[in-house]
PDB file of N, CA and C in Angstrom:
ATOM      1  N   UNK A   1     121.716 -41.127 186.161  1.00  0.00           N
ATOM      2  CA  UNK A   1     121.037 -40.648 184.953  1.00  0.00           C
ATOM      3  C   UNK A   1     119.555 -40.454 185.216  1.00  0.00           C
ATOM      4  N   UNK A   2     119.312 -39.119 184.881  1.00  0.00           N
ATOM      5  CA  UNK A   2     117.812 -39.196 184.952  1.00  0.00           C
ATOM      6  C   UNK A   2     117.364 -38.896 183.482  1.00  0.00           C
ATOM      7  N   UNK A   3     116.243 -39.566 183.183  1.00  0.00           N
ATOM      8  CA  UNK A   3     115.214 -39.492 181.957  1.00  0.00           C
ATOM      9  C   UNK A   3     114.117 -38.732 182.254  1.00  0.00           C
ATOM     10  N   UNK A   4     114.380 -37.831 180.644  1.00  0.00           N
ATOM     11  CA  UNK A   4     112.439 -36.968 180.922  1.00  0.00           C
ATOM     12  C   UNK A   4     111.874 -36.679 179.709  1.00  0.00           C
ATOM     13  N   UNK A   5     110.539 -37.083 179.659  1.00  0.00           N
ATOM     14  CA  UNK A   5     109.773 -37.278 178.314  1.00  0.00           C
ATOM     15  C   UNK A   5     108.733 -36.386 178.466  1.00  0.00           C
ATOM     16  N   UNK A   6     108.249 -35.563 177.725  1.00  0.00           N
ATOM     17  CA  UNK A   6     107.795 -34.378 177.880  1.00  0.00           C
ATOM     18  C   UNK A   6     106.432 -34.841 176.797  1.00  0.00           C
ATOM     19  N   UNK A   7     105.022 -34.193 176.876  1.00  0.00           N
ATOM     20  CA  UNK A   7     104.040 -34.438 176.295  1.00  0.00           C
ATOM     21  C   UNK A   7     103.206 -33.801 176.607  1.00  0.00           C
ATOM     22  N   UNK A   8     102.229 -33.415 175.808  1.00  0.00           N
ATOM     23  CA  UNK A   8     101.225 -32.661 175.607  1.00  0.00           C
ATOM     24  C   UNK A   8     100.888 -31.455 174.529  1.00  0.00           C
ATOM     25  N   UNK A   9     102.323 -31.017 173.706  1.00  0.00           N
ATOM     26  CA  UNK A   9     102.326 -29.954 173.116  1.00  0.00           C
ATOM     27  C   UNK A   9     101.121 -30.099 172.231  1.00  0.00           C
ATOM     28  N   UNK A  10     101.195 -28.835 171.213  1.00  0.00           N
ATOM     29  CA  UNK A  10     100.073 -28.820 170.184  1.00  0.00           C
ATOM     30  C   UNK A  10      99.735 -27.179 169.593  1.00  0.00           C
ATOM     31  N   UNK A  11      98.918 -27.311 168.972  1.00  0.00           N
ATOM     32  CA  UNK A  11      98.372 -26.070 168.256  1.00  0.00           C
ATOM     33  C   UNK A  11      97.001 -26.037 168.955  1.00  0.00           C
ATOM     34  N   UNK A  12      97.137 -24.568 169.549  1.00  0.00           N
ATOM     35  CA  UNK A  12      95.602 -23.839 169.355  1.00  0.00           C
ATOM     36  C   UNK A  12      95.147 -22.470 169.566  1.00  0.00           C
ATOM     37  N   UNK A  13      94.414 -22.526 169.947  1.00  0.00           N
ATOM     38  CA  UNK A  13      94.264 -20.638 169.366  1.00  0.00           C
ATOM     39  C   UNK A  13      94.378 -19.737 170.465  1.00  0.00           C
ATOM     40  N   UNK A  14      94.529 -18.739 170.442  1.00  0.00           N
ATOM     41  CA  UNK A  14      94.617 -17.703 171.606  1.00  0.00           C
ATOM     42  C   UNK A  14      93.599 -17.528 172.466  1.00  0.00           C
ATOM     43  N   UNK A  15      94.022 -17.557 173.882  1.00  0.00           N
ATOM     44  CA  UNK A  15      93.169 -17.765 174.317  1.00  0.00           C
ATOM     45  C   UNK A  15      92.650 -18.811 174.993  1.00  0.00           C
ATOM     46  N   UNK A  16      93.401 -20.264 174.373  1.00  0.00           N
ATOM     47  CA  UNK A  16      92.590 -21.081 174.969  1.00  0.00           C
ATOM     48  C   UNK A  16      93.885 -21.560 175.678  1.00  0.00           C
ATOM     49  N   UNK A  17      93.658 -22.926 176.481  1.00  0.00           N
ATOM     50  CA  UNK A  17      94.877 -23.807 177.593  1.00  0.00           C
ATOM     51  C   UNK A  17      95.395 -24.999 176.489  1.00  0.00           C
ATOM     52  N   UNK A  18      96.490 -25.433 177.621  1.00  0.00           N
ATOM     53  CA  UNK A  18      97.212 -26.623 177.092  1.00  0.00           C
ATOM     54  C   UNK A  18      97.562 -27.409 178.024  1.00  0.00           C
ATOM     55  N   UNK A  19      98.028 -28.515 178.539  1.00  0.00           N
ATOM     56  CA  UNK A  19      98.895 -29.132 179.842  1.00  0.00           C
ATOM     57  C   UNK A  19      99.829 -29.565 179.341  1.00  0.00           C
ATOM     58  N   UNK A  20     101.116 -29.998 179.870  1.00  0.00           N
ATOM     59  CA  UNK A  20     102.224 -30.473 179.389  1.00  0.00           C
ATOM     60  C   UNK A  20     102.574 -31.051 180.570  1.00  0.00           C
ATOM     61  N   UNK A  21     102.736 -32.435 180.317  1.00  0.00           N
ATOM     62  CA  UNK A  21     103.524 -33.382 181.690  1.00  0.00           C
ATOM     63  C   UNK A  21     104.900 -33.515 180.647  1.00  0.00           C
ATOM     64  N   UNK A  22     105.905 -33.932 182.253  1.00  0.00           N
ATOM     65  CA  UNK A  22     107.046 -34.490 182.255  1.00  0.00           C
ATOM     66  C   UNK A  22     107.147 -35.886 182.854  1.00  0.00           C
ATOM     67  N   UNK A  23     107.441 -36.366 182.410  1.00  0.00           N
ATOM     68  CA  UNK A  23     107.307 -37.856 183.197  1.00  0.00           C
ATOM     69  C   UNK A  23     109.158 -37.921 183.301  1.00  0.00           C
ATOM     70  N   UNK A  24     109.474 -38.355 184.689  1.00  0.00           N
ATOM     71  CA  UNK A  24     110.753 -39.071 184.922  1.00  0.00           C
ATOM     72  C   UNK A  24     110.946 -39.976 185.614  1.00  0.00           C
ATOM     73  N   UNK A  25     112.208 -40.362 185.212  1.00  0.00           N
ATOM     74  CA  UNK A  25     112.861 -41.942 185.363  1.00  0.00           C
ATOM     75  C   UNK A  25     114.140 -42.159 185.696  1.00  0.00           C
ATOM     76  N   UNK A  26     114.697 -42.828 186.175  1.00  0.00           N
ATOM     77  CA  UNK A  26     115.794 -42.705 186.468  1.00  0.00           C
ATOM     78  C   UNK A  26     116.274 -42.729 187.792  1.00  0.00           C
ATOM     79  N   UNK A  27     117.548 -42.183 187.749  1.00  0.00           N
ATOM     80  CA  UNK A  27     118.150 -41.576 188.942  1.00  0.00           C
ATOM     81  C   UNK A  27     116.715 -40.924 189.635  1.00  0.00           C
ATOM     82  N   UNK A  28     115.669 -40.753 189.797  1.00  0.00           N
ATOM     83  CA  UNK A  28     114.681 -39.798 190.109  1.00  0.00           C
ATOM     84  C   UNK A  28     114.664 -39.466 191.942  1.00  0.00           C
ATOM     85  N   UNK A  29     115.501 -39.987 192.588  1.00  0.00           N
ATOM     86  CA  UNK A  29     115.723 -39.528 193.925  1.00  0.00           C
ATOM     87  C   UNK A  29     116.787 -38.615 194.294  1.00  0.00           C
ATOM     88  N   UNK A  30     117.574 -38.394 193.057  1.00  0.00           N
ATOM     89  CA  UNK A  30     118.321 -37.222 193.387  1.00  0.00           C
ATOM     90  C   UNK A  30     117.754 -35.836 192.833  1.00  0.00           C
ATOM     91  N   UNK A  31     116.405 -36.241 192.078  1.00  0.00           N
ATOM     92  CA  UNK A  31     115.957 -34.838 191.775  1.00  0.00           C
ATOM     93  C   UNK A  31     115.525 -33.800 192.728  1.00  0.00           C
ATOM     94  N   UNK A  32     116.003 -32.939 193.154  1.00  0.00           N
ATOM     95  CA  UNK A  32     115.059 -31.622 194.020  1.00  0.00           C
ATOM     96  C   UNK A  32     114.294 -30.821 192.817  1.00  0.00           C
ATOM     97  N   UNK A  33     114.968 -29.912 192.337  1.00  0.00           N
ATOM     98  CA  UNK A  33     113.666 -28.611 191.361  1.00  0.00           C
ATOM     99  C   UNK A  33     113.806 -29.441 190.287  1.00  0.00           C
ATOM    100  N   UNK A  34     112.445 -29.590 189.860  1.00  0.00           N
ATOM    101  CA  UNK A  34     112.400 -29.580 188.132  1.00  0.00           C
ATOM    102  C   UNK A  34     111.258 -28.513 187.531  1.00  0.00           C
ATOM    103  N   UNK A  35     111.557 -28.270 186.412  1.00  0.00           N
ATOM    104  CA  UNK A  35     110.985 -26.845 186.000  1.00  0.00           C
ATOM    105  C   UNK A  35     110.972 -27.146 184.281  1.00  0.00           C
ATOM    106  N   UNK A  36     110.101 -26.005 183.810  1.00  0.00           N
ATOM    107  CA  UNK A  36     110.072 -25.883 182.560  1.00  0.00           C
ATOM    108  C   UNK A  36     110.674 -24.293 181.717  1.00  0.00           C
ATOM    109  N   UNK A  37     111.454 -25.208 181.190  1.00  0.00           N
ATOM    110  CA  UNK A  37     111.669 -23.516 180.116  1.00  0.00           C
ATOM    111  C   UNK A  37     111.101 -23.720 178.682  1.00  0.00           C
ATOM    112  N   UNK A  38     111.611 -22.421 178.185  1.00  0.00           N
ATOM    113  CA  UNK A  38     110.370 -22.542 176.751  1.00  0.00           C
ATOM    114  C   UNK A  38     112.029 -21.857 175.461  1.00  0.00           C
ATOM    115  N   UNK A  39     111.749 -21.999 174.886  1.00  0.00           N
ATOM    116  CA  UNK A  39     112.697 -20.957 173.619  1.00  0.00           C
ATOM    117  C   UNK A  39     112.013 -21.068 172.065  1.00  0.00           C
ATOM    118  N   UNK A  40     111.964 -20.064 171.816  1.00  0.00           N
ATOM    119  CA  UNK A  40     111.068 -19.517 170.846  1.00  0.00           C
ATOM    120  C   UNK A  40     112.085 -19.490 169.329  1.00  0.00           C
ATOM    121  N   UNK A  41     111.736 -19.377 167.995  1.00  0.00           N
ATOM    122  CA  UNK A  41     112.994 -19.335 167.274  1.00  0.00           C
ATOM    123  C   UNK A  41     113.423 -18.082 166.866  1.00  0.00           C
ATOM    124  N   UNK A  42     114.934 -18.062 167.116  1.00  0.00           N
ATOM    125  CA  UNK A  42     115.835 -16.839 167.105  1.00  0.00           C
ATOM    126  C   UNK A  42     115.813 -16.237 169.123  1.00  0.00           C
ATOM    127  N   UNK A  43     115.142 -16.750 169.857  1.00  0.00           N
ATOM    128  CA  UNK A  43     115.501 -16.224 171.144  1.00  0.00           C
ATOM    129  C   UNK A  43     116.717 -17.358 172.123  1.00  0.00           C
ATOM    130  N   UNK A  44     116.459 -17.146 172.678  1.00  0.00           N
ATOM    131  CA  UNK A  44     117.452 -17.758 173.602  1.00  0.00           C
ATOM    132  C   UNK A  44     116.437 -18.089 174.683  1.00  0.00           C
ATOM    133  N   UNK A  45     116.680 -19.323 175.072  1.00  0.00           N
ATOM    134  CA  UNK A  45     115.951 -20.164 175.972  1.00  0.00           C
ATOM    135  C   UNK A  45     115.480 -19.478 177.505  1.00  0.00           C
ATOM    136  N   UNK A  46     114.342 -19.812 178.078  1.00  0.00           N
ATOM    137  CA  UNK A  46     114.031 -18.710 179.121  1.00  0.00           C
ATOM    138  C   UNK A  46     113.376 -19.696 180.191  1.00  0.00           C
ATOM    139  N   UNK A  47     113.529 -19.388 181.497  1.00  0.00           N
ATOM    140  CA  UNK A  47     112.717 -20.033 182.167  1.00  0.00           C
ATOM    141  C   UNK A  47     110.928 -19.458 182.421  1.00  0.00           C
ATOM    142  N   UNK A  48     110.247 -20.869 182.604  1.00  0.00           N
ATOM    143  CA  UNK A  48     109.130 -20.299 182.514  1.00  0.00           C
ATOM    144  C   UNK A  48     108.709 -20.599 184.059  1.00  0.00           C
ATOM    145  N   UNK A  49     108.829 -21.921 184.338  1.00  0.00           N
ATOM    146  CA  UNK A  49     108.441 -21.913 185.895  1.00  0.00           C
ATOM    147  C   UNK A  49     109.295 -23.216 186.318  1.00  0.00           C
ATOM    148  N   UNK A  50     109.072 -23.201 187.998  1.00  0.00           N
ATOM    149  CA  UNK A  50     110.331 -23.960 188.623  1.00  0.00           C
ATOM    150  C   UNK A  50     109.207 -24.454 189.871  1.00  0.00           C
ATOM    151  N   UNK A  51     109.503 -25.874 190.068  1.00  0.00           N
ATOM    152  CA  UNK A  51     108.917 -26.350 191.379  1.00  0.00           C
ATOM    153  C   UNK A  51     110.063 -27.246 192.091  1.00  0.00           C
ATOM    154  N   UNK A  52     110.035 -26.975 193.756  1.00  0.00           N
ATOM    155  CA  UNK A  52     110.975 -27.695 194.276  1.00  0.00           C
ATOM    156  C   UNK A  52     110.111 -29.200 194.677  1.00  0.00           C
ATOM    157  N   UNK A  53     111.126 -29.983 195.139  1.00  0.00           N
ATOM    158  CA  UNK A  53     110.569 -31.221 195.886  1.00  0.00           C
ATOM    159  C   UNK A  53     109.678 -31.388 196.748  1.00  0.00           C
ATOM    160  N   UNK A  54     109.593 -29.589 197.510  1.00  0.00           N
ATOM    161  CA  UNK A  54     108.650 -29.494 198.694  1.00  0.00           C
ATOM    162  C   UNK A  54     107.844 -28.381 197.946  1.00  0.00           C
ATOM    163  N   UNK A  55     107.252 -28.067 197.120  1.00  0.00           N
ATOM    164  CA  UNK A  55     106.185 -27.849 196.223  1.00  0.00           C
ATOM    165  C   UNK A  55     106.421 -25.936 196.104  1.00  0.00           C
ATOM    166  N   UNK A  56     107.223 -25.455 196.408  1.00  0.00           N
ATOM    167  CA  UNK A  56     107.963 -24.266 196.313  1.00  0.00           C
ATOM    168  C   UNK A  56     108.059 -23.600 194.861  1.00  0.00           C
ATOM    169  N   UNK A  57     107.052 -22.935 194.133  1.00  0.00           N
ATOM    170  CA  UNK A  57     106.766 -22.456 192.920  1.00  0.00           C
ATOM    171  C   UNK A  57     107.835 -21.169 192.436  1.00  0.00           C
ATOM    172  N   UNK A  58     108.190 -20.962 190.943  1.00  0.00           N
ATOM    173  CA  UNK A  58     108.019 -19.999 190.692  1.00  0.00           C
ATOM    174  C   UNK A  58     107.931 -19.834 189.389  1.00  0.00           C
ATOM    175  N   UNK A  59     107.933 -18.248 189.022  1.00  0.00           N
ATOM    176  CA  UNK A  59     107.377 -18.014 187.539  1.00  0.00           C
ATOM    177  C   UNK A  59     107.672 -16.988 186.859  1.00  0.00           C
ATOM    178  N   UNK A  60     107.873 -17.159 185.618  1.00  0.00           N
ATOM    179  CA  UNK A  60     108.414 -16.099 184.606  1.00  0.00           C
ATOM    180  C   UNK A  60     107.348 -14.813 184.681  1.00  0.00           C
ATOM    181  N   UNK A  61     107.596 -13.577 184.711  1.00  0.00           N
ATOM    182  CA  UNK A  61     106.591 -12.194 185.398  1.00  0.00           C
ATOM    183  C   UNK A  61     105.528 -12.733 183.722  1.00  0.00           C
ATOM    184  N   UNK A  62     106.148 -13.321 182.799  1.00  0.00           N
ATOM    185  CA  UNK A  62     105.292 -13.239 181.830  1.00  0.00           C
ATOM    186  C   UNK A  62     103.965 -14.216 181.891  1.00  0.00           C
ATOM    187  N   UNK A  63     104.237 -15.231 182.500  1.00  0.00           N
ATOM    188  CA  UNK A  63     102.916 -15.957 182.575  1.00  0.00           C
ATOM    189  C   UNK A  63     103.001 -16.069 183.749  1.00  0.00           C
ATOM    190  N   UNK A  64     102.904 -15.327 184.926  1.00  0.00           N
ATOM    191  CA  UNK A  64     102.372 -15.497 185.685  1.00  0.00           C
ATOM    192  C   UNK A  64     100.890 -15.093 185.973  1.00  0.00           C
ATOM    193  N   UNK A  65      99.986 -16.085 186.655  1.00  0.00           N
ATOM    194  CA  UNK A  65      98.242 -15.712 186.511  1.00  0.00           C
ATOM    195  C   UNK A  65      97.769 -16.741 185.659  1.00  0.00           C
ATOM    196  N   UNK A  66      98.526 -16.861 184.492  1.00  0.00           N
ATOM    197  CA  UNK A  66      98.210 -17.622 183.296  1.00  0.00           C
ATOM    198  C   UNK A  66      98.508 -18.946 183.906  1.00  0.00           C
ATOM    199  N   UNK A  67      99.762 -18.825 184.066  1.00  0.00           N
ATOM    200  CA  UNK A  67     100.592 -20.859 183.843  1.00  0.00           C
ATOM    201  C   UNK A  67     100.633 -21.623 185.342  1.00  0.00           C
ATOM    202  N   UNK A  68     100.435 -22.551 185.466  1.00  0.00           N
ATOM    203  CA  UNK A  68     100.327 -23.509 187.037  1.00  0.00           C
ATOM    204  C   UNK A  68     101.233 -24.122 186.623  1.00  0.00           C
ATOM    205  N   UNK A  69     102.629 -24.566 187.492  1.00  0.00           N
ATOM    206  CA  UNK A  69     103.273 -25.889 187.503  1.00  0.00           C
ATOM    207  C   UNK A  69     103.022 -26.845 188.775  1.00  0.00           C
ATOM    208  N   UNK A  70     102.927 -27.881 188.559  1.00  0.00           N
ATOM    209  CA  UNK A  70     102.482 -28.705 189.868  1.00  0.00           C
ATOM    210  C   UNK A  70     103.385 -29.871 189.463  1.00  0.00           C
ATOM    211  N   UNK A  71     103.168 -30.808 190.831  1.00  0.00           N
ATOM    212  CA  UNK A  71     103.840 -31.806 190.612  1.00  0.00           C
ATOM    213  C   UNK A  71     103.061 -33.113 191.348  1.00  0.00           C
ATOM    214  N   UNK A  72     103.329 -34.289 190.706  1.00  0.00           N
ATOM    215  CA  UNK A  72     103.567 -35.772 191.556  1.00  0.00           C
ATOM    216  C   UNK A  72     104.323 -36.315 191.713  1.00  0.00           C
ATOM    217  N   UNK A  73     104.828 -36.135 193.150  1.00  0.00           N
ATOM    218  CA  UNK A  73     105.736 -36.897 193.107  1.00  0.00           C
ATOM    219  C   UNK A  73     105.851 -38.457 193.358  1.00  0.00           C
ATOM    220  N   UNK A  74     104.340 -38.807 193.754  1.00  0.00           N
ATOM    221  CA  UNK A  74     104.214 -40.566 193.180  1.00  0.00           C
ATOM    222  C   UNK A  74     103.994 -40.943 191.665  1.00  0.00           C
ATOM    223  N   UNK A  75     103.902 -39.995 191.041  1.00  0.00           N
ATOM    224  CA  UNK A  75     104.351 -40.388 189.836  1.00  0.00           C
ATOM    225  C   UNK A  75     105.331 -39.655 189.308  1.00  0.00           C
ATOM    226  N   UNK A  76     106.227 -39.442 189.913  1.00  0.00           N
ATOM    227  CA  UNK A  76     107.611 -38.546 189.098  1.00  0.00           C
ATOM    228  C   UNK A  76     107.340 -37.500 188.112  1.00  0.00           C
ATOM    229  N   UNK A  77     106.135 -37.081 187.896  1.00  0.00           N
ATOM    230  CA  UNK A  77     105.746 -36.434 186.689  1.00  0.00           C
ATOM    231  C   UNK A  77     105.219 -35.003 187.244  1.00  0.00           C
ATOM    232  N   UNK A  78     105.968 -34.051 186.311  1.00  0.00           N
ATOM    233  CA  UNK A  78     105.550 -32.556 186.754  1.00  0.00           C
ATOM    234  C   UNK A  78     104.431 -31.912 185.267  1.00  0.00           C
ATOM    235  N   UNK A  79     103.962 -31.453 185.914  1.00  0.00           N
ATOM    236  CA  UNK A  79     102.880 -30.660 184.827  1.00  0.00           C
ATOM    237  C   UNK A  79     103.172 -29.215 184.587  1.00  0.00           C
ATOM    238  N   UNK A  80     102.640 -28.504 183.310  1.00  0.00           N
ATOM    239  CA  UNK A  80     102.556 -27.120 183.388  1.00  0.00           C
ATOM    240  C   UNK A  80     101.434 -26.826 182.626  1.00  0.00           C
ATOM    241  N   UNK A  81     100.287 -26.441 183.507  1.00  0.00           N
ATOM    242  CA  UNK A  81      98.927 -26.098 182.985  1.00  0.00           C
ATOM    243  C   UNK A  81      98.912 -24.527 182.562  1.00  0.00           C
ATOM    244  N   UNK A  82      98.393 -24.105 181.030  1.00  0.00           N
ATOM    245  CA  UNK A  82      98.638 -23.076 180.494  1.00  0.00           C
ATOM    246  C   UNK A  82      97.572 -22.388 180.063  1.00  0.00           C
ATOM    247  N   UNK A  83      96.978 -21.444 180.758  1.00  0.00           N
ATOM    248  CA  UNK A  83      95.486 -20.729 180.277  1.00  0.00           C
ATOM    249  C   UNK A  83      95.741 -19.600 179.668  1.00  0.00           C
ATOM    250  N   UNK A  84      94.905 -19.058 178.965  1.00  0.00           N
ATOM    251  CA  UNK A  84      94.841 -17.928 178.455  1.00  0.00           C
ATOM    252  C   UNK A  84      96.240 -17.332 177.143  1.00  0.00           C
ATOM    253  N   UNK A  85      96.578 -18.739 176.794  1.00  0.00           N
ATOM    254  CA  UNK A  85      97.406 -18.729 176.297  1.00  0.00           C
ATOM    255  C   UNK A  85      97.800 -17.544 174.969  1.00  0.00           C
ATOM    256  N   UNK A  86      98.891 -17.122 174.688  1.00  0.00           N
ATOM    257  CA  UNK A  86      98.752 -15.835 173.791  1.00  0.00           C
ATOM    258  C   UNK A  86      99.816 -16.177 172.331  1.00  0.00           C
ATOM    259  N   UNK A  87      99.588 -15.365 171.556  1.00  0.00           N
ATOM    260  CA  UNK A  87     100.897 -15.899 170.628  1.00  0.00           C
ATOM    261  C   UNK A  87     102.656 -16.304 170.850  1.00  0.00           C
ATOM    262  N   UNK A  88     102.397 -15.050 171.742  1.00  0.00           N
ATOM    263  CA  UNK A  88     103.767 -15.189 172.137  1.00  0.00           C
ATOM    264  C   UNK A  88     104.468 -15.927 173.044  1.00  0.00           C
ATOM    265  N   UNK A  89     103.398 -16.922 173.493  1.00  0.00           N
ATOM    266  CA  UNK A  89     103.723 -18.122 174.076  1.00  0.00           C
ATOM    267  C   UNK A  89     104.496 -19.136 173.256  1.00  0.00           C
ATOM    268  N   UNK A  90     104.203 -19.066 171.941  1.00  0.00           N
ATOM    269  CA  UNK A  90     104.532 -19.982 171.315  1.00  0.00           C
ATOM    270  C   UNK A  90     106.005 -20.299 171.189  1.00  0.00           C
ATOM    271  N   UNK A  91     106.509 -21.724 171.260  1.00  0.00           N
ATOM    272  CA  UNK A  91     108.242 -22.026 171.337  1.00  0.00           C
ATOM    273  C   UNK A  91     107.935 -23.695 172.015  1.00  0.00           C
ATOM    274  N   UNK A  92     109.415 -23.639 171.730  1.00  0.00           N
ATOM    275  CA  UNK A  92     109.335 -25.464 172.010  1.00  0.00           C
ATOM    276  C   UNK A  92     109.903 -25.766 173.917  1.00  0.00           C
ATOM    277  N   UNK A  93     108.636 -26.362 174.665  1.00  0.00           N
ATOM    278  CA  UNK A  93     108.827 -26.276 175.961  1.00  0.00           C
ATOM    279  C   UNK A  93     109.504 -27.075 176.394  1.00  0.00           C
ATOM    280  N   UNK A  94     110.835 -27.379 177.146  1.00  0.00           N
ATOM    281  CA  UNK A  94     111.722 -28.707 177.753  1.00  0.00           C
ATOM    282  C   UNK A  94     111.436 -28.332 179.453  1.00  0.00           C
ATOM    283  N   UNK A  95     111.450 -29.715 179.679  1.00  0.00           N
ATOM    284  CA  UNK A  95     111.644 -30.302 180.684  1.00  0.00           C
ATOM    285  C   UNK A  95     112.966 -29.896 181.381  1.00  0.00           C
ATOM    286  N   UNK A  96     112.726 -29.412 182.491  1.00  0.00           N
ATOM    287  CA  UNK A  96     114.288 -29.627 183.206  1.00  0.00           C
ATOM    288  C   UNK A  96     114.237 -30.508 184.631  1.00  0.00           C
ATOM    289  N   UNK A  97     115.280 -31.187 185.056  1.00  0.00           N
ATOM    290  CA  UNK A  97     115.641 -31.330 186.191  1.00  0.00           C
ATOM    291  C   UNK A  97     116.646 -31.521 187.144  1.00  0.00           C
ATOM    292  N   UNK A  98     116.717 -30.729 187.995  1.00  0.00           N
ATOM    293  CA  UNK A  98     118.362 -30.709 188.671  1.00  0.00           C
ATOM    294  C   UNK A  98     118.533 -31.521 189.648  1.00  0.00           C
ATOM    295  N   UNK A  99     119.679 -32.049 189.418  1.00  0.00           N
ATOM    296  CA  UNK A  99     119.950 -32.923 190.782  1.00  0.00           C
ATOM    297  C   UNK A  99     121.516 -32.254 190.962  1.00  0.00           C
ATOM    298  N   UNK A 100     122.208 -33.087 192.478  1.00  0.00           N
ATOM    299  CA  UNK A 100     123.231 -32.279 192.594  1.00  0.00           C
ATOM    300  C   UNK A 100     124.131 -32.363 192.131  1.00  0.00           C
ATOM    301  N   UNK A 101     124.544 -33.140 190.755  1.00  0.00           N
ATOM    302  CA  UNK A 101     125.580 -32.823 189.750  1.00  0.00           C
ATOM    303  C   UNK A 101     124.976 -31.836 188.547  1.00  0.00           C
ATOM    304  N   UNK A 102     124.061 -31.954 188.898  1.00  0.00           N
ATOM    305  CA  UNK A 102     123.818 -30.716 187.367  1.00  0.00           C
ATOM    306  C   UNK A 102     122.138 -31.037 187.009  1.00  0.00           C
ATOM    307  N   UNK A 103     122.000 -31.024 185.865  1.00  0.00           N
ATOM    308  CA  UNK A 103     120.931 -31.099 185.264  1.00  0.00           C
ATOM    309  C   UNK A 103     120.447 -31.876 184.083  1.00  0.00           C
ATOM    310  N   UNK A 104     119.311 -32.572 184.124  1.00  0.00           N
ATOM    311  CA  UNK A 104     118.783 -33.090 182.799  1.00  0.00           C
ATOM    312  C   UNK A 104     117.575 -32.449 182.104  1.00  0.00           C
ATOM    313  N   UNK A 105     117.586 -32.396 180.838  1.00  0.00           N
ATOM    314  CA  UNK A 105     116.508 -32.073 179.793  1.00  0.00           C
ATOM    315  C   UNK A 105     115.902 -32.675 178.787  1.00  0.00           C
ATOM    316  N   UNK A 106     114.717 -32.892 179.009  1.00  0.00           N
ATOM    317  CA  UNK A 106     113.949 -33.247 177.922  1.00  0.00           C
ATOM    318  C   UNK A 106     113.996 -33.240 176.613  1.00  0.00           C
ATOM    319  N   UNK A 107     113.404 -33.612 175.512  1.00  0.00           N
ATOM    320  CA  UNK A 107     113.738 -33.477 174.207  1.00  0.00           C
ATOM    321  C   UNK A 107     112.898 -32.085 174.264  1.00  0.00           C
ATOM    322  N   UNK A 108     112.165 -31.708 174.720  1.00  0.00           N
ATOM    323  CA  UNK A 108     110.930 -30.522 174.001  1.00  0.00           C
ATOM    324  C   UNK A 108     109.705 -31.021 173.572  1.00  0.00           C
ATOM    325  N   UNK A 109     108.955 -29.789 173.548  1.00  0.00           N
ATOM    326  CA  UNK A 109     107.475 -30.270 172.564  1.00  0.00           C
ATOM    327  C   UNK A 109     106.968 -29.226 172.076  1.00  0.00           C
ATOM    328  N   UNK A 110     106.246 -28.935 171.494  1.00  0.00           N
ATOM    329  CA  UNK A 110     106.481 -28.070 170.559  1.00  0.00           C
ATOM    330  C   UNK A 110     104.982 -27.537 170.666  1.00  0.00           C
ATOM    331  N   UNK A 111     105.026 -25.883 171.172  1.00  0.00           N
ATOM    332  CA  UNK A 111     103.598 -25.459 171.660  1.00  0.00           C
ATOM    333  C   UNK A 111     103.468 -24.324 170.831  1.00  0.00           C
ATOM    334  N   UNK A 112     102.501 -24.178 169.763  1.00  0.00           N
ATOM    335  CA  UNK A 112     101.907 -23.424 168.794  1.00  0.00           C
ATOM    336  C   UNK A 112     100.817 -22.270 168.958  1.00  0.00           C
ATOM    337  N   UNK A 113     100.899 -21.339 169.216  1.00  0.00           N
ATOM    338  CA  UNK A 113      99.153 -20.506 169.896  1.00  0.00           C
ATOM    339  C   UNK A 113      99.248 -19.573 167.852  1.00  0.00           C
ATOM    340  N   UNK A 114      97.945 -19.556 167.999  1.00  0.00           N
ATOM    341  CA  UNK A 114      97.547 -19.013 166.435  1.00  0.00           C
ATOM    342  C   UNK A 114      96.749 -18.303 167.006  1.00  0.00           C
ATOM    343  N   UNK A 115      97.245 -17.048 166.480  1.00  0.00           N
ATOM    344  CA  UNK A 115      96.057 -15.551 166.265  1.00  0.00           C
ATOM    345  C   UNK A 115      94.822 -15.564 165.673  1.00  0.00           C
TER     346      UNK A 115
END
């Protein structure tokens, strides 16, 4: 079993950043990629970015430039630093992480950008 608690969401205005850590627990040595997706209401859930164990990035064509995911892995905790943030960023961001039976997810947090 792996655990992941997700933090940082919030409201703010266009334009400006946000960070969002994942902190995990658990099983946390069978994790390789953990990543963040986002889903907005009425869309269907999307990936936004993906980091492997050996620091191997990637990113949705939509925020890319904009969004950094990084990781520690002495502290089990992955980040997703978000600049230039736009409205249509806005949706509730989860945590993912795969290990080799499948995957765990976060509850979400809930990221707001206002026009």
């Amino acid at each position: 079993q792996v655990q992941l608690v997700e933090s940082g969401g919030g409201l703010v205005q266009a334009g400006g950043s946000l960070k969002l850590s994942c902190a995990a627990s658990g099983s946390i040595f069978s994790i390789n990629a953990m990543g963040w997706y986002r889903q907005a209401p009425g869309k269907q859930r999307e990936l936004v970015a993906t980091i492997t164990s050996g620091g191997s990035t990637n990113y949705a064509d939509s925020v890319k430039g904009r969004f950094t995911i990084s990781r520690d892995n002495a502290k089990n905790t992955v980040y997703l630093q978000m600049n230039s943030l736009k409205p249509e960023d806005t949706a509730v961001y989860y945590c993912n992480a795969g290990v080799p039976w499948g995957a765990y997810w976060g509850q979400g947090t809930q990221v707001t950008i206002s026009s």
